[in-house]
C-alpha atoms as a PDB file:
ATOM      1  CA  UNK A   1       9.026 -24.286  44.615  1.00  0.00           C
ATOM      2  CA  UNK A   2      11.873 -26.408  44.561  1.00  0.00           C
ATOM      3  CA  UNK A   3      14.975 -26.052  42.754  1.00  0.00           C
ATOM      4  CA  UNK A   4      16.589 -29.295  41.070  1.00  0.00           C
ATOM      5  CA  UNK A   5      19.886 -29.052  39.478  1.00  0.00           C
ATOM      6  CA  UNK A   6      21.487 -31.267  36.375  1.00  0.00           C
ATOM      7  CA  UNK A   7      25.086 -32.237  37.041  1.00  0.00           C
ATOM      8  CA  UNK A   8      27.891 -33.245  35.055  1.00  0.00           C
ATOM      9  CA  UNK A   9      31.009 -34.355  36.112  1.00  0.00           C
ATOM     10  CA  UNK A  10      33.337 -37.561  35.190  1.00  0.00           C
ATOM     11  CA  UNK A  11      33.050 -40.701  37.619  1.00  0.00           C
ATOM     12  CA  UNK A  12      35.809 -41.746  39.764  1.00  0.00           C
ATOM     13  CA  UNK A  13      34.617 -45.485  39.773  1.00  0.00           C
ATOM     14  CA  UNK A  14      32.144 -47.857  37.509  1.00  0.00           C
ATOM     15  CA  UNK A  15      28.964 -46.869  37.196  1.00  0.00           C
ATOM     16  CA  UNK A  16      25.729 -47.886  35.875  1.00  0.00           C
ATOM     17  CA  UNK A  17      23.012 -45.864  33.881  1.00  0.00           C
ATOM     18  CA  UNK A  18      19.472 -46.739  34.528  1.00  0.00           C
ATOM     19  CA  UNK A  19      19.691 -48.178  30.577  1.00  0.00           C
ATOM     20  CA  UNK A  20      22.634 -50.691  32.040  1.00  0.00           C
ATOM     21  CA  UNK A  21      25.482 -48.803  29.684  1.00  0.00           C
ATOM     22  CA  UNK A  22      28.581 -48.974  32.091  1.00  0.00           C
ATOM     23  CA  UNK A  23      30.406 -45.923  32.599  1.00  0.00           C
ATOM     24  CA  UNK A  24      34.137 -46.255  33.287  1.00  0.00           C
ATOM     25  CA  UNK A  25      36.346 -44.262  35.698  1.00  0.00           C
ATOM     26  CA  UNK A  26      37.098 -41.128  33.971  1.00  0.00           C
ATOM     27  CA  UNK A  27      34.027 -40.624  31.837  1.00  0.00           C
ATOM     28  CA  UNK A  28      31.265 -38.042  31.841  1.00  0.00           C
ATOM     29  CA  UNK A  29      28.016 -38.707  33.614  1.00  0.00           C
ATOM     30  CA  UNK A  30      24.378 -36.563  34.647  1.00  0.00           C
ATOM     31  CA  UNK A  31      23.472 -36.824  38.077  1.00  0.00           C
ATOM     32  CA  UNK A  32      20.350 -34.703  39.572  1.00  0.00           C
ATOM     33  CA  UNK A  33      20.912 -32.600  42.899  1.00  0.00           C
ATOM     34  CA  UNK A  34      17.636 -31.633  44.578  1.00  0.00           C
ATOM     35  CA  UNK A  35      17.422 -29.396  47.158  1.00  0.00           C
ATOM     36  CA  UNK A  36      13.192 -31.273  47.548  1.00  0.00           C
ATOM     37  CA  UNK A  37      13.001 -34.408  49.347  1.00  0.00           C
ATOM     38  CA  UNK A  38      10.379 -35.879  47.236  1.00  0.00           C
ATOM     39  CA  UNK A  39      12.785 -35.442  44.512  1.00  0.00           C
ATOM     40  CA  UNK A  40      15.791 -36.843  46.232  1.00  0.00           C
ATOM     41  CA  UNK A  41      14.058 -39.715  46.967  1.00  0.00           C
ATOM     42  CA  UNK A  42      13.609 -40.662  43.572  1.00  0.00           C
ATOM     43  CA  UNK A  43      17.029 -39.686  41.871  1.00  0.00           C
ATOM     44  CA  UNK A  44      19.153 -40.953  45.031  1.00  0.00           C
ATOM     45  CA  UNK A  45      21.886 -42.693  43.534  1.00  0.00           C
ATOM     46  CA  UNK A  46      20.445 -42.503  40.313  1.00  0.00           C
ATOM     47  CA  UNK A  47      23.628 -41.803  37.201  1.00  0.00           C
ATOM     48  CA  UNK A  48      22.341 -41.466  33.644  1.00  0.00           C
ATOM     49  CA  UNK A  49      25.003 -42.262  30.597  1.00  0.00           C
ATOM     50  CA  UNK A  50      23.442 -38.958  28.655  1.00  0.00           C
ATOM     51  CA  UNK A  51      20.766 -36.466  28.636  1.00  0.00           C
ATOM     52  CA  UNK A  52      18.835 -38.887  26.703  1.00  0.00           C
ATOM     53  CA  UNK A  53      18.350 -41.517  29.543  1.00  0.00           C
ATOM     54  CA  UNK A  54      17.884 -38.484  32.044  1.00  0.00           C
ATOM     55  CA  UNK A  55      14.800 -37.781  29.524  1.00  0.00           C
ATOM     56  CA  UNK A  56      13.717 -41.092  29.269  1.00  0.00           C
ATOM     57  CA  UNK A  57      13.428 -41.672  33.133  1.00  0.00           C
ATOM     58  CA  UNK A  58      11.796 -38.499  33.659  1.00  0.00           C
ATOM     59  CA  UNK A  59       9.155 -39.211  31.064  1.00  0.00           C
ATOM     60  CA  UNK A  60       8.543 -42.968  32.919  1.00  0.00           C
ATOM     61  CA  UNK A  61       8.359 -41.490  35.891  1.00  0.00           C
ATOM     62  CA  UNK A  62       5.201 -38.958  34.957  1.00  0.00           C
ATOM     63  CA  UNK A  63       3.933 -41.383  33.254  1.00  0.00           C
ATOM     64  CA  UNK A  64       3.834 -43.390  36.675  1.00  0.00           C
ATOM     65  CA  UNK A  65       2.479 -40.834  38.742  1.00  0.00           C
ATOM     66  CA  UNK A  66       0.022 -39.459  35.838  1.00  0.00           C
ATOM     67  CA  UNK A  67      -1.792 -42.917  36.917  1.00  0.00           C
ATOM     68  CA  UNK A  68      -1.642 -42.443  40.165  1.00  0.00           C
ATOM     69  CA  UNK A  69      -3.098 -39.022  40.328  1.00  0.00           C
ATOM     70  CA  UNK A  70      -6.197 -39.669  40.935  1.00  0.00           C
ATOM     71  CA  UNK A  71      -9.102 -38.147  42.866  1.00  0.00           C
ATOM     72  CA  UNK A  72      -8.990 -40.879  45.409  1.00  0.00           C
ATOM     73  CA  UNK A  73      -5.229 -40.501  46.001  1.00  0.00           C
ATOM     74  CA  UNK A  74      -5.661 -37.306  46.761  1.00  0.00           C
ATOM     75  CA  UNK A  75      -6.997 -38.212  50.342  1.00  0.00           C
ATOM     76  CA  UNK A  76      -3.966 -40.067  50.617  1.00  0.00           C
ATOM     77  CA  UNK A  77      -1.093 -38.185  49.101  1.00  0.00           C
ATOM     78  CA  UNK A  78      -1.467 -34.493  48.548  1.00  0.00           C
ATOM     79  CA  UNK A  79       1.703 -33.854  47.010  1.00  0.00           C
ATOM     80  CA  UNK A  80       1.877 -35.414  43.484  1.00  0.00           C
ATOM     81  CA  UNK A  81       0.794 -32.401  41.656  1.00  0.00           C
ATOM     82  CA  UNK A  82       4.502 -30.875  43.056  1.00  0.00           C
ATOM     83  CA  UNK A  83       6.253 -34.160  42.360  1.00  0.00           C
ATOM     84  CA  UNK A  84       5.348 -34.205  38.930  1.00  0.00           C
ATOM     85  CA  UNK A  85       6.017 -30.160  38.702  1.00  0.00           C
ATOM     86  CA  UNK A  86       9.321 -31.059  39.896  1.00  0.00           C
ATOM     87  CA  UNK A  87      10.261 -33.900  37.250  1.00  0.00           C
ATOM     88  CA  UNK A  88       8.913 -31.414  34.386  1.00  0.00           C
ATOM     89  CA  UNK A  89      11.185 -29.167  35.324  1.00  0.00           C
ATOM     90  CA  UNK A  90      14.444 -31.628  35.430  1.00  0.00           C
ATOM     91  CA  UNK A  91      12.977 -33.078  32.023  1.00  0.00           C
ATOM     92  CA  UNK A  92      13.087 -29.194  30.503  1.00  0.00           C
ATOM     93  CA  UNK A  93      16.393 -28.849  31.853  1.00  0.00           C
ATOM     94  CA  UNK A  94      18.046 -32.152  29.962  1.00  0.00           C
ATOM     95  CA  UNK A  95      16.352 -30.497  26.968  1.00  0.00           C
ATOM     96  CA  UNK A  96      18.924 -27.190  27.288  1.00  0.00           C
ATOM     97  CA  UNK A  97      21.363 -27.029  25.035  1.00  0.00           C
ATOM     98  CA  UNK A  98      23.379 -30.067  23.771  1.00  0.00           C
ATOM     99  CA  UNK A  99      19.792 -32.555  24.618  1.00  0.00           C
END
């Protein structure tokens, strides 16, 4: 299994959230480090404002794929089933404490 990790730090230049709040040099922001490429691909320069929006985007995204999964796209793509284990996971961890 893959490990994902939720990180917080404070931005050293404008940023953007996903939910188009703009975050200023100096304030806090979430990114998501993943050591799985399927993961990576998806959060790749991805900020979120608050654990909220991390939530939100997480939820969107299984919701996506939850439509996709089906038995047909299975003989294309075998790997949703660990996608969508993986973006559980990150949407447990913006529940931890503070969420």
């Amino acid at each position: 299994m893959s490990a994902s990790f939720i990180v917080e730090s404070e931005t050293t230049q404008p940023e953007k959230c996903r939910c188009g709040v703009r975050i200023a040099p100096g304030q806090k922001l979430l990114r998501v480090e993943s050591v799985s490429l399927t993961s990576d691909l998806l959060f790749r320069g991805q900020v979120f404002c608050s654990a909220r929006c991390l939530r939100q985007f997480c939820l969107e995204s299984m919701e996506t794929l939850d439509g996709l999964d089906t038995p047909e796209s299975n003989a294309v793509v075998a790997d949703f089933h660990e996608f969508y284990t993986g973006l559980t996971e990150i949407f447990s961890a913006a529940l931890g404490p503070g969420a």
